[in-house]
N, C-alpha and C. Protein backbone atom coordinates (compact mmCIF):
# COMPACT_ATOMS: atom_id res chain seq x y z
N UNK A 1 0.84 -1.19 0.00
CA UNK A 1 0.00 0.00 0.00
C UNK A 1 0.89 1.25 0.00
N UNK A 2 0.30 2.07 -0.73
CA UNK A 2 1.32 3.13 -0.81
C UNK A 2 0.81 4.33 0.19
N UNK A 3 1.99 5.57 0.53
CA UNK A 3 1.73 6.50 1.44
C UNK A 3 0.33 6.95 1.35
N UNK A 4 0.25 7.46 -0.09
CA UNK A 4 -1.10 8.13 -0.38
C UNK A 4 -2.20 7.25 0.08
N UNK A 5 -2.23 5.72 -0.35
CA UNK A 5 -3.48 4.76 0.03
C UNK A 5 -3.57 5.28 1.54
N UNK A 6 -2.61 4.90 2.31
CA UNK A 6 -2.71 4.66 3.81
C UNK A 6 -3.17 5.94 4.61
N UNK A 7 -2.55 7.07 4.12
CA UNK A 7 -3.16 8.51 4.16
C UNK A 7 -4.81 8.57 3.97
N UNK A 8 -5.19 8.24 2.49
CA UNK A 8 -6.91 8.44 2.21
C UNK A 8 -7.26 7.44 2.92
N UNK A 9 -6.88 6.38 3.39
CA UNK A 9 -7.47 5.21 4.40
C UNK A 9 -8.30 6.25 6.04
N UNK A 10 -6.12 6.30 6.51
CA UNK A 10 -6.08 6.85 7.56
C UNK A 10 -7.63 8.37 8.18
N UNK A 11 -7.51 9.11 6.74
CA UNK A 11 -8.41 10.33 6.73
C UNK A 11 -9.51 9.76 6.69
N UNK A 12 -9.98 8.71 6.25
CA UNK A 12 -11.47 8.50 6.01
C UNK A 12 -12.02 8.04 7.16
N UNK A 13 -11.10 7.28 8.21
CA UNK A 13 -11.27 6.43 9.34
C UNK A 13 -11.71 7.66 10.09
N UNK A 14 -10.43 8.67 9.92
CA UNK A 14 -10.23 9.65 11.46
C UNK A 14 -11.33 10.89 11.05
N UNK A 15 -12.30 10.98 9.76
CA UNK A 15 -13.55 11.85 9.67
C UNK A 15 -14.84 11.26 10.31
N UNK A 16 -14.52 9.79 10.73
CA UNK A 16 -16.04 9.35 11.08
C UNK A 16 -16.05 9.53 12.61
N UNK A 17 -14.50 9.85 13.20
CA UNK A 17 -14.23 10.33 15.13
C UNK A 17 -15.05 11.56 15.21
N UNK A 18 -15.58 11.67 16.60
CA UNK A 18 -15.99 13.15 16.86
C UNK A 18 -14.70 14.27 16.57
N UNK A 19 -15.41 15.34 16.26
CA UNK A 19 -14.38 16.87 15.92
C UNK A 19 -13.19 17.19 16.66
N UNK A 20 -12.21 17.58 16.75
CA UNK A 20 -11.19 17.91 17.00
C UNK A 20 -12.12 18.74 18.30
N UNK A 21 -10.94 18.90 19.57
CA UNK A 21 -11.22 20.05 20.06
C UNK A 21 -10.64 21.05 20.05
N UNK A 22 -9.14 21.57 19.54
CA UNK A 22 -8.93 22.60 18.64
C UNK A 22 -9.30 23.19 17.79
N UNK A 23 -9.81 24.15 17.53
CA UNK A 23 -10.06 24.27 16.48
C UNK A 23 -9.76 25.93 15.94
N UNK A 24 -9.21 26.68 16.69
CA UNK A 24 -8.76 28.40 17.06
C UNK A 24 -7.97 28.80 17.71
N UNK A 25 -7.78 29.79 17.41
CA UNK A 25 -6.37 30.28 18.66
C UNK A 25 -6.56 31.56 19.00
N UNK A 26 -8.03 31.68 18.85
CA UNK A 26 -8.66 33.68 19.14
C UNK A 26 -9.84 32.94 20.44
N UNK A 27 -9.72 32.10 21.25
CA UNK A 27 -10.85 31.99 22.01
C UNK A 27 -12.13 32.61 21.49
N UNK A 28 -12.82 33.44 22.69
CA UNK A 28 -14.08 34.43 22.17
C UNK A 28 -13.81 35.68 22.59
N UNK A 29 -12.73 36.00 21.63
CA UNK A 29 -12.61 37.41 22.47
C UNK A 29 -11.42 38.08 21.10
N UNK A 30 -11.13 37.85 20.16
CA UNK A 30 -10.03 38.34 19.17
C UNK A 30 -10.35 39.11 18.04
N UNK A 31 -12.28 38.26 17.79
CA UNK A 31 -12.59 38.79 16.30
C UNK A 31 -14.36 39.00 16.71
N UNK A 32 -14.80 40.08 16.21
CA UNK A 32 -15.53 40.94 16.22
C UNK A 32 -17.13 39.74 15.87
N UNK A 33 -18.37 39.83 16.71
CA UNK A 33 -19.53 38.17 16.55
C UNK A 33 -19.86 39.54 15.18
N UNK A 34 -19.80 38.40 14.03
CA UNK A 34 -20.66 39.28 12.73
C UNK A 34 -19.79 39.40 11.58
N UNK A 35 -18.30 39.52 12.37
CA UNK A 35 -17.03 39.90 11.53
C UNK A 35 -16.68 38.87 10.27
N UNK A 36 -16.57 38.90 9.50
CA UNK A 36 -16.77 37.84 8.52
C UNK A 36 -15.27 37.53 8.50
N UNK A 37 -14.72 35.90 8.20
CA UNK A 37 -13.75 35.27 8.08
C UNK A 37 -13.12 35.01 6.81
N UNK A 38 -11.72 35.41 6.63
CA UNK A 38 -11.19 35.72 5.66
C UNK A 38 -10.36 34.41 4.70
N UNK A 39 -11.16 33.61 4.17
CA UNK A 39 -10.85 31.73 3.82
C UNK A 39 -9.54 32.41 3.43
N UNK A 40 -8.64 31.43 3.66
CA UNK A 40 -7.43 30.71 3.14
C UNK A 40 -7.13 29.15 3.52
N UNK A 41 -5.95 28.79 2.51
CA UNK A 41 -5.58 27.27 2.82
C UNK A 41 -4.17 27.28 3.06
N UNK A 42 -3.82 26.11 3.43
CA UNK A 42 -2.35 25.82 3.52
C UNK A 42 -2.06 24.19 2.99
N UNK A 43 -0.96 24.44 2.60
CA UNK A 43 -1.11 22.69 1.64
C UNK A 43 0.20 21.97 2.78
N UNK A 44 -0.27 20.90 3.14
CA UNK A 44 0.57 19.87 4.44
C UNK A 44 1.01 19.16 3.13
N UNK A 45 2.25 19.25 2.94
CA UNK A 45 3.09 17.97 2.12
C UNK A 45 3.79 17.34 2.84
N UNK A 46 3.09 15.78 2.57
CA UNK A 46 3.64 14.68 3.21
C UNK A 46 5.04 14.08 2.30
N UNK A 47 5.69 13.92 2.37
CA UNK A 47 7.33 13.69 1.60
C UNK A 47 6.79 12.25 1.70
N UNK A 48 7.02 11.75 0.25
CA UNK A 48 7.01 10.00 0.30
C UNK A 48 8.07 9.14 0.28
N UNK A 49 8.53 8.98 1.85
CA UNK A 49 10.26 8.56 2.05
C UNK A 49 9.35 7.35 2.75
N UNK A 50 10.56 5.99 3.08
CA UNK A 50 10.26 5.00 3.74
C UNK A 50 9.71 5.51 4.91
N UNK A 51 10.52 6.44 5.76
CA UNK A 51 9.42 6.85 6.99
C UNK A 51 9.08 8.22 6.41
N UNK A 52 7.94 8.50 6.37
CA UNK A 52 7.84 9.62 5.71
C UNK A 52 8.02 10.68 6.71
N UNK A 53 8.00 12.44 6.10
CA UNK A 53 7.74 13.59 6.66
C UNK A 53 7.34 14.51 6.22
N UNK A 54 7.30 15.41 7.00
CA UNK A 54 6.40 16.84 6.44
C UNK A 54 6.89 18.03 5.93
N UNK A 55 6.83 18.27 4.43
CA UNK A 55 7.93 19.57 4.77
C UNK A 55 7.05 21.06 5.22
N UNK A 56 8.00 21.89 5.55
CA UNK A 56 7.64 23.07 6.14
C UNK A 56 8.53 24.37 5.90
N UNK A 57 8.15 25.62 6.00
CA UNK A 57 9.10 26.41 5.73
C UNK A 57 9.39 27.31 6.96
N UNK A 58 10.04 28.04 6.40
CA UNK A 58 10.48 29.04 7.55
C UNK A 58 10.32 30.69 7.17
N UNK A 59 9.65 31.09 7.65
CA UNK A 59 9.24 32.83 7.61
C UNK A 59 10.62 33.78 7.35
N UNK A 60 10.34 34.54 6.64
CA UNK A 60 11.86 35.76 6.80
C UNK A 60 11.56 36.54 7.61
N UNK A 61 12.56 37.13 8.57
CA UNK A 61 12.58 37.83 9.65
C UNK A 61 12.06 39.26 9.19
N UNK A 62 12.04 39.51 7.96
CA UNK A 62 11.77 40.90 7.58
C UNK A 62 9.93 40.73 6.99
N UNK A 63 9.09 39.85 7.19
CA UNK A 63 8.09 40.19 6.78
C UNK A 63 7.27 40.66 7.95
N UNK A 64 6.27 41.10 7.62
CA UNK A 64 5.20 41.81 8.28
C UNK A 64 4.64 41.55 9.76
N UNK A 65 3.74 40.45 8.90
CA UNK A 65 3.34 38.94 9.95
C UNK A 65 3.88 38.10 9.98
N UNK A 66 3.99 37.22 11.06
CA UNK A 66 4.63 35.92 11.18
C UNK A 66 5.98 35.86 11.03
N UNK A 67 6.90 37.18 11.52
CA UNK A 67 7.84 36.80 10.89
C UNK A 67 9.01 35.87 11.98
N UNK A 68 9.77 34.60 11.15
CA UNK A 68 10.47 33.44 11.95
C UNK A 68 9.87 32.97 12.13
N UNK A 69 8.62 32.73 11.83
CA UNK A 69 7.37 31.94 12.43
C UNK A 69 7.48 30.59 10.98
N UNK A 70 7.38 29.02 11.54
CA UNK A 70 7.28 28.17 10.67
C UNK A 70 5.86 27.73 10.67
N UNK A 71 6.31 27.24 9.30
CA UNK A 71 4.45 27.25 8.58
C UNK A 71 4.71 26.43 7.74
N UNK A 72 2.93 26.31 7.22
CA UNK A 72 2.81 25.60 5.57
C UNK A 72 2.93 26.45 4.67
N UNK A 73 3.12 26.29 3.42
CA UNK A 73 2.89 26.68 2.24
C UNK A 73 1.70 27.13 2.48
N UNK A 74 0.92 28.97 2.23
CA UNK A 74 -0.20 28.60 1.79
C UNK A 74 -0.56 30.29 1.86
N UNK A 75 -1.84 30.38 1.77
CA UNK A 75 -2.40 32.11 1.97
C UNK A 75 -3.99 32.04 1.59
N UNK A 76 -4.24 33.03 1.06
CA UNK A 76 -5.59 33.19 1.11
C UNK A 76 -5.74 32.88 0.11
N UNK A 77 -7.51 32.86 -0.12
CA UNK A 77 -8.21 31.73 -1.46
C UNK A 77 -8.59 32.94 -2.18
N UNK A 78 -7.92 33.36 -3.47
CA UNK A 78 -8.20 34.06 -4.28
C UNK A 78 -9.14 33.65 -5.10
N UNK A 79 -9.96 34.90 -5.46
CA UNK A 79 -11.19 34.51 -6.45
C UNK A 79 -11.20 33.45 -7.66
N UNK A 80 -9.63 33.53 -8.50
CA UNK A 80 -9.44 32.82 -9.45
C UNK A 80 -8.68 31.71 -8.98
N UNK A 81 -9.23 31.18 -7.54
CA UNK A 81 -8.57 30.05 -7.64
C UNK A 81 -9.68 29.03 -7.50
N UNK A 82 -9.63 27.58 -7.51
CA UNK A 82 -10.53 26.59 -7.40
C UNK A 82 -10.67 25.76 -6.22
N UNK A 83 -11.10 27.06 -5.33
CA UNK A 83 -11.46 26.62 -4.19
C UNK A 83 -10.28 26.52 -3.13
N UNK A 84 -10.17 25.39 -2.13
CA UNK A 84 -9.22 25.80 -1.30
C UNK A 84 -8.16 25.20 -1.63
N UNK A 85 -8.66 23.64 -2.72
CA UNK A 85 -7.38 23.09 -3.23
C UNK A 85 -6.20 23.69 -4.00
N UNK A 86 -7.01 24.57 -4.65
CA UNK A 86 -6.34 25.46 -5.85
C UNK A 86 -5.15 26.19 -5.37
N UNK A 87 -6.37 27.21 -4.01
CA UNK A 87 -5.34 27.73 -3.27
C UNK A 87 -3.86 27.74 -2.81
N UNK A 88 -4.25 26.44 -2.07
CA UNK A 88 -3.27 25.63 -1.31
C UNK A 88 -2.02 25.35 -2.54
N UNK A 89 -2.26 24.39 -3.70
CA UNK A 89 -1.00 24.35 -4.88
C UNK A 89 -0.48 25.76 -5.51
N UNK A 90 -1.33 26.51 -5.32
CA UNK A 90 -1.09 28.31 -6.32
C UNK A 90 0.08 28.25 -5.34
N UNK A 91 -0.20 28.52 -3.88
CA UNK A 91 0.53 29.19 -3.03
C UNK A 91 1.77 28.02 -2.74
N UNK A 92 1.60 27.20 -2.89
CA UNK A 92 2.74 26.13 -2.83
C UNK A 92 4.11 26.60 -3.98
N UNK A 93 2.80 26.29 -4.70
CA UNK A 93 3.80 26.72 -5.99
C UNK A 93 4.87 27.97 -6.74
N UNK A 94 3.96 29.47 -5.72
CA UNK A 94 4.75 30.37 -5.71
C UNK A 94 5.38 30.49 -4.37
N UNK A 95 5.53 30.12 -3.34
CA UNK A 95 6.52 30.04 -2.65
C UNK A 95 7.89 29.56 -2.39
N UNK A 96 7.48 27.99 -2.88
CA UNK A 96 8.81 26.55 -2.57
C UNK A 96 8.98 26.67 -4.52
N UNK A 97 7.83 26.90 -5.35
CA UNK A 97 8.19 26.25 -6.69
C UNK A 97 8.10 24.82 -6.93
N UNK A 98 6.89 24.68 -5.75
CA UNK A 98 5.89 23.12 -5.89
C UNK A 98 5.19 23.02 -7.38
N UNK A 99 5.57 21.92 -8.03
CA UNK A 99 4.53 22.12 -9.08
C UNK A 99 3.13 21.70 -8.89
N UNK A 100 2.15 22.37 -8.77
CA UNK A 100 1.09 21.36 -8.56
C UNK A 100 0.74 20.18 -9.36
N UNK A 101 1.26 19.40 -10.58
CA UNK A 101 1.07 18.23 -10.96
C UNK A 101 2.26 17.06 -10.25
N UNK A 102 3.06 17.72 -9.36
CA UNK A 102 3.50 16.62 -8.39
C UNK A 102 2.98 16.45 -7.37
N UNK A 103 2.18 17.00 -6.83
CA UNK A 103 0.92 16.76 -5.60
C UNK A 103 -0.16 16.03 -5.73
N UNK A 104 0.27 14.70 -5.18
CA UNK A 104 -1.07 13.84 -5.00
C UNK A 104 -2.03 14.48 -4.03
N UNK A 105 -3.16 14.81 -4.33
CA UNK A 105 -4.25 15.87 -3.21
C UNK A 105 -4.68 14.59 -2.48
N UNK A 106 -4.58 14.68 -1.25
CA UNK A 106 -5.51 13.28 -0.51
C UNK A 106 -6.69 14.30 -0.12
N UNK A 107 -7.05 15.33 0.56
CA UNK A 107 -8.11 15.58 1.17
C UNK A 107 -7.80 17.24 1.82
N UNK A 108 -9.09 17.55 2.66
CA UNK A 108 -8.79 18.35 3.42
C UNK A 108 -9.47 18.18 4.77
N UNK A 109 -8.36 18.56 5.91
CA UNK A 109 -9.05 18.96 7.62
C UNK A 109 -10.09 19.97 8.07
N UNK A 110 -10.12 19.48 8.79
CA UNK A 110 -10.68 20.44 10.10
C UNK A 110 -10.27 21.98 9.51
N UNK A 111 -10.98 22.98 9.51
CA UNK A 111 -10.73 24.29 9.23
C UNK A 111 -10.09 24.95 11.00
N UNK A 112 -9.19 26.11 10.45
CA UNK A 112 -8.48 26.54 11.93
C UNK A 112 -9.07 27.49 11.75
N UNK A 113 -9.39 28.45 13.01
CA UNK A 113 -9.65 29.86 12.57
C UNK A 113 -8.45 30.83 13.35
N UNK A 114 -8.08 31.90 13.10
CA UNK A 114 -6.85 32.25 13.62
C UNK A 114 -7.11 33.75 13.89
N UNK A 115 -6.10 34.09 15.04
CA UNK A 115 -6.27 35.56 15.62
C UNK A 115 -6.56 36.44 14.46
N UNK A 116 -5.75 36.41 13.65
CA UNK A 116 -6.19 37.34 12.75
C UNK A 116 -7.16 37.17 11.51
N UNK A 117 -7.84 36.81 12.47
CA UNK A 117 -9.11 36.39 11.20
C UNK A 117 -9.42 35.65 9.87
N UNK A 118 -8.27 34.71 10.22
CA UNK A 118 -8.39 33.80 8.55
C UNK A 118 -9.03 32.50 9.30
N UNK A 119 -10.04 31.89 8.40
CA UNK A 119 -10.44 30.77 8.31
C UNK A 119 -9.83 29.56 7.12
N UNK A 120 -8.64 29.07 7.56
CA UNK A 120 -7.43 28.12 7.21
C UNK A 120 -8.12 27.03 6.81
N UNK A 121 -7.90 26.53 5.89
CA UNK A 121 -8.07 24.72 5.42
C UNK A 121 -7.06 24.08 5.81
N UNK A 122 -6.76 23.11 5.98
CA UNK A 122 -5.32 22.39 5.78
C UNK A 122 -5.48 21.75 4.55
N UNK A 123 -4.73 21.33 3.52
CA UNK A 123 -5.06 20.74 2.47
C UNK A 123 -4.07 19.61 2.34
N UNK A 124 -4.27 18.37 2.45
CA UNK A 124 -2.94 17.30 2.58
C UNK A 124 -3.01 16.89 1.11
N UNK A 125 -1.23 16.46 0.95
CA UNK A 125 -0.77 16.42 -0.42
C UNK A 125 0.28 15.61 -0.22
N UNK A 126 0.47 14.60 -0.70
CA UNK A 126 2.06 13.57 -0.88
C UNK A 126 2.51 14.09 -2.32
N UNK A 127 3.91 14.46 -1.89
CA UNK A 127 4.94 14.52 -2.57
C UNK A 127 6.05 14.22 -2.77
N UNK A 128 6.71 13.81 -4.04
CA UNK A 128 8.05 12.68 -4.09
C UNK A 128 9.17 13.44 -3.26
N UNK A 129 9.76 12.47 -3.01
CA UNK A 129 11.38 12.83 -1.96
C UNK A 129 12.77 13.59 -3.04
N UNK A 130 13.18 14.24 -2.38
CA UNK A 130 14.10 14.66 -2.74
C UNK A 130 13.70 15.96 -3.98
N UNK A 131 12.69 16.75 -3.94
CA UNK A 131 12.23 17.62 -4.92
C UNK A 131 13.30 18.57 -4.99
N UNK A 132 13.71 19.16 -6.19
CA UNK A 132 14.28 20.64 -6.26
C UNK A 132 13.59 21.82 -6.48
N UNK A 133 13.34 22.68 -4.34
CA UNK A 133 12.42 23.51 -4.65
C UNK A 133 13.36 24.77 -4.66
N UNK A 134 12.56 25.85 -4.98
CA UNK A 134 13.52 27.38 -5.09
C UNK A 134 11.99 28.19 -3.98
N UNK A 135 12.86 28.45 -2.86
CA UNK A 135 12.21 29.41 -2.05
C UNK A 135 12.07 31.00 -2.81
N UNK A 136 10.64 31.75 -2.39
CA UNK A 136 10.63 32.49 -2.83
C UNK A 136 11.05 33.85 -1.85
N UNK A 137 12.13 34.46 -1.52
CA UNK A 137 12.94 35.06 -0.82
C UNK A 137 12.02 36.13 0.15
N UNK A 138 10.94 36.92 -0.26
CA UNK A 138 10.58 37.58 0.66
C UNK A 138 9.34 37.04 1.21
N UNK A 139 9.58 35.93 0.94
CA UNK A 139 8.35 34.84 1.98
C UNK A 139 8.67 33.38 2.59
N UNK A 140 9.64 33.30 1.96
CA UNK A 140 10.62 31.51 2.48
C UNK A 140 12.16 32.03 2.80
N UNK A 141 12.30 31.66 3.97
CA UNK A 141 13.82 32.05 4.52
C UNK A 141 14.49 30.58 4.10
N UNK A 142 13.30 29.70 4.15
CA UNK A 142 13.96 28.28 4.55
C UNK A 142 13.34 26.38 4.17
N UNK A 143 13.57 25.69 3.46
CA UNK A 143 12.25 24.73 3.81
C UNK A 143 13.34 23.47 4.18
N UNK A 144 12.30 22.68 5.30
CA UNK A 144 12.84 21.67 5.63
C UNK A 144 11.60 20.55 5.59
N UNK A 145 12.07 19.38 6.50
CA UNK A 145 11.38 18.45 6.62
C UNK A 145 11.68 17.90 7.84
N UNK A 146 10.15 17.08 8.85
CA UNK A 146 10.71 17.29 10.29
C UNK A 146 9.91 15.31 9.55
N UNK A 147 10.40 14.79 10.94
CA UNK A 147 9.87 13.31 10.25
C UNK A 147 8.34 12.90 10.61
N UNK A 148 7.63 12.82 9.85
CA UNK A 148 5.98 12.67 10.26
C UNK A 148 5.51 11.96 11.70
N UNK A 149 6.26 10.86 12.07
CA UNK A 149 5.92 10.44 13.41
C UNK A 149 6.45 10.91 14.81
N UNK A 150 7.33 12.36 14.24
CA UNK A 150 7.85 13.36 15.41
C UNK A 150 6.45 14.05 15.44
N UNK A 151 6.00 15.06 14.61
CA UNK A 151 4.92 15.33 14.50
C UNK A 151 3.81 15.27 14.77
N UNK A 152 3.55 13.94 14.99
CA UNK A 152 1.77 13.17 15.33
C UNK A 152 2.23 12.84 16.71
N UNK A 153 3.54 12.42 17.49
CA UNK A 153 3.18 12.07 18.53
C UNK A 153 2.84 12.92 19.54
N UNK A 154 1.95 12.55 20.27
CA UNK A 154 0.91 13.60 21.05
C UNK A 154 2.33 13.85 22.59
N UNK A 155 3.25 13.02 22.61
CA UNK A 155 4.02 13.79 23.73
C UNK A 155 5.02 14.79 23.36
N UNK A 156 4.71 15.03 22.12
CA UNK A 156 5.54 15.96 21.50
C UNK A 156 4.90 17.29 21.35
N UNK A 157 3.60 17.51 21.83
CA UNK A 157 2.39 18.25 21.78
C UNK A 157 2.33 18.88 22.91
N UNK A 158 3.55 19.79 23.31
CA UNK A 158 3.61 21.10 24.75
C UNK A 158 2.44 21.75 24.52
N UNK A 159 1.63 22.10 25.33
CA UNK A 159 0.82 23.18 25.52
C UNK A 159 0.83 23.92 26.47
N UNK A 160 1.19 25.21 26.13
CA UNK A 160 1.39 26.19 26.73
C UNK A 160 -0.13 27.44 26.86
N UNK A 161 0.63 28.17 27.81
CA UNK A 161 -0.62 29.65 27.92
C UNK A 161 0.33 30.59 28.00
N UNK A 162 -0.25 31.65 28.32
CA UNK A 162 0.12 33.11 27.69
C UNK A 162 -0.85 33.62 27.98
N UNK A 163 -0.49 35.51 28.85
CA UNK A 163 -1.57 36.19 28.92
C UNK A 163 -1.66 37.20 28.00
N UNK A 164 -3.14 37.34 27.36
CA UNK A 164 -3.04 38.49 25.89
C UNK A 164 -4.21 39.09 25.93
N UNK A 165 -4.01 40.51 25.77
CA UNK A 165 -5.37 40.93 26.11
C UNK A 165 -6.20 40.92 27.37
N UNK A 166 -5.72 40.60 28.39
CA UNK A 166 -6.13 40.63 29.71
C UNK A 166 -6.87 39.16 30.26
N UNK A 167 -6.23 38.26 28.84
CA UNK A 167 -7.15 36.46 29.18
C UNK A 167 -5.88 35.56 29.13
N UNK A 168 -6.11 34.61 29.28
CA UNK A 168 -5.31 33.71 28.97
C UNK A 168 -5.24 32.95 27.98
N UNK A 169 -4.18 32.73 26.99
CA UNK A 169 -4.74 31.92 25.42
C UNK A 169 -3.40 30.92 25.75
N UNK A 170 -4.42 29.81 24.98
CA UNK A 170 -3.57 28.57 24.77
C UNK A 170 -2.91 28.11 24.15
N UNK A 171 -1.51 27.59 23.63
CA UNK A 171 -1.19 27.10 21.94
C UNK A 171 -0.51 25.73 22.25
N UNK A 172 0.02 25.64 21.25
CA UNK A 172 0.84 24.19 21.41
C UNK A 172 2.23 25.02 20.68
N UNK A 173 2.88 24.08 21.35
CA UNK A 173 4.55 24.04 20.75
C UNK A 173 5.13 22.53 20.50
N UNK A 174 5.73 22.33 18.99
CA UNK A 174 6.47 21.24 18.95
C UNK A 174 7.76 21.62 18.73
N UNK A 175 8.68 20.95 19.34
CA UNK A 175 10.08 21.18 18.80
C UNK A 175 10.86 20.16 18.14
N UNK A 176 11.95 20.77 16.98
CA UNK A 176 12.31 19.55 16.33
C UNK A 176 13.98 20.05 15.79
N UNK A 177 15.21 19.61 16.45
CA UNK A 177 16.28 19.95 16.04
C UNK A 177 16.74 21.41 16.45
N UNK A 178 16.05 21.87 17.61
CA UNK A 178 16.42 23.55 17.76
C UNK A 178 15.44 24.78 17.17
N UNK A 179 14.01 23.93 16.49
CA UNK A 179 13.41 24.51 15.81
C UNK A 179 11.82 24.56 16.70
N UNK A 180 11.46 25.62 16.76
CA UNK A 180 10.17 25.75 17.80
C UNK A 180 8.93 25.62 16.24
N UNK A 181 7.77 25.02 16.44
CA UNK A 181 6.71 24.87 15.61
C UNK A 181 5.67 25.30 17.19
N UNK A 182 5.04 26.03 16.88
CA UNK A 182 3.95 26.89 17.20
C UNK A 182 2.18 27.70 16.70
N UNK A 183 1.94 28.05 17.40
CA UNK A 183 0.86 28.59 16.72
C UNK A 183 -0.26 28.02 15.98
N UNK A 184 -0.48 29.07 14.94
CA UNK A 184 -1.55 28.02 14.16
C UNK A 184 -0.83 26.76 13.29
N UNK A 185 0.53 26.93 13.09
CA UNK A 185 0.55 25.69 12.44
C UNK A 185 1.47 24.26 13.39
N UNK A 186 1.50 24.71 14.58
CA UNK A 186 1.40 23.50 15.46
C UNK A 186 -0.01 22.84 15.86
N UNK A 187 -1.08 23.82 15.88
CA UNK A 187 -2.29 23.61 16.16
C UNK A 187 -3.13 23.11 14.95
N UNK A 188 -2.74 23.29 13.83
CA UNK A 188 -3.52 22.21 12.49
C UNK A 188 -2.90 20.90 12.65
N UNK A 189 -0.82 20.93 12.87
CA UNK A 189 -0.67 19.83 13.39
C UNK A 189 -1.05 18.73 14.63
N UNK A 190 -1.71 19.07 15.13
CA UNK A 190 -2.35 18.67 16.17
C UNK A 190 -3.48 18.16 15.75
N UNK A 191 -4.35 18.87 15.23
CA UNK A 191 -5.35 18.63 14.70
C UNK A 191 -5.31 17.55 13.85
N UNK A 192 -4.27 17.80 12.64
CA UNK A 192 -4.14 16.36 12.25
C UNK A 192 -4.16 15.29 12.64
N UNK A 193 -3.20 15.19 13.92
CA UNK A 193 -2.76 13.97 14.15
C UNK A 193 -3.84 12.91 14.77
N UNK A 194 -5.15 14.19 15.12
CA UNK A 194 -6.47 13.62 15.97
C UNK A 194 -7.05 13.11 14.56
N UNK A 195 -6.96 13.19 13.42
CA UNK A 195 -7.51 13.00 12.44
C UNK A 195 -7.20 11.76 11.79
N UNK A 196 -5.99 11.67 12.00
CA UNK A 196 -5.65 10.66 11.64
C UNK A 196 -4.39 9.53 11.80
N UNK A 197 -4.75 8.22 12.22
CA UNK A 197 -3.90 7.09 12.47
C UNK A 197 -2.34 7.42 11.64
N UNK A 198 -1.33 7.21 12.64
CA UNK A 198 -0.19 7.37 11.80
C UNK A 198 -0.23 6.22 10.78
N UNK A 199 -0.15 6.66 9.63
CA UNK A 199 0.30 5.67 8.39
C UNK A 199 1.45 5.03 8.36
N UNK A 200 1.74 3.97 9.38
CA UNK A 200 2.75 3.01 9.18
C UNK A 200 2.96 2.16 8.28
């Protein structure tokens, strides 16, 4: 069976579990009841190695938002794109220089919603090992790959608090090699991993 089978297996099993209980990182108190949510996706590429992993990038210290902050590939769902899948490969593709006809699409998660008002897809995608990507400089400092069963294991899943705004908010932190994963995209990873059986 191949990654991808065991993946659309794994996802189909872990959609019939009750919902994640993550699912935000703005509690009830960040974004305005009425305020409308701003869709974007992010594309999770699963690397198809004997043990597989995930790649991920790394933020440049000089952008706006997020900056040093590691993430997926991804951004908001532009009108001319096809939906969130589209999204997710557009933005793959101008970031790392993913082609989207090397992305096997398995599916999509649990939607995140995030302090600053985006309503996130995760969009999962297996892709061959060893790709030659070209970061796109004022949005990729960096891309790596952490190994998928560092990732899913739930003792690898710190959760921390923080006071913001006069409340207390929750996140997760994973660490991997000196590298902190945080935020919303420790918290889709999380989410995943409730989603689905590691594909051994």
């Amino acid at each position: 069976m191949t990654l991808a089978e065991r993946l659309r297996a794994a996802l189909a099993t872990g959609q019939t579990r009750d919902p994640v209980l993550l699912e935000r990182d703005d509690g009830d108190f960040a974004i305005e009841v009425g305020e409308p949510l701003v869709p974007a996706a992010v594309l999770v590429p699963f690397v198809d190695r004997p043990e597989p992993t995930i790649l991920l990038i790394l933020r440049p210290e000089t952008m706006r938002r997020h900056a040093g902050q590691i993430a997926f590939p991804g951004g908001r769902v532009d009108p001319g794109d096809d939906g969130v899948v589209g999204a997710a490969l557009r933005e793959a593709q101008e970031e790392i220089g993913l082609a989207p006809s090397l992305v096997d699409v398995i599916g999509s998660v649990d939607t995140y919603r995030t302090i600053t008002g985006y309503q996130v897809t995760p969009v999962i995608g297996v892709v061959p090992p060893d790709l030659v990507l070209t970061p796109q400089p004022a949005e990729v400092a960096d891309i790596f790959e952490v190994p998928l069963a560092h990732l899913l294991e739930p003792m690898n899943h710190v959760e921390q608090a923080v006071e913001w705004q006069g409340r207390e908010r929750r996140y997760f932190e994973i660490f991997w090699e000196g590298r902190r994963i945080w935020g919303a995209t420790a918290a889709m990873i999380v989410n995943l991993g409730r989603r689905l059986t590691y594909p051994a």
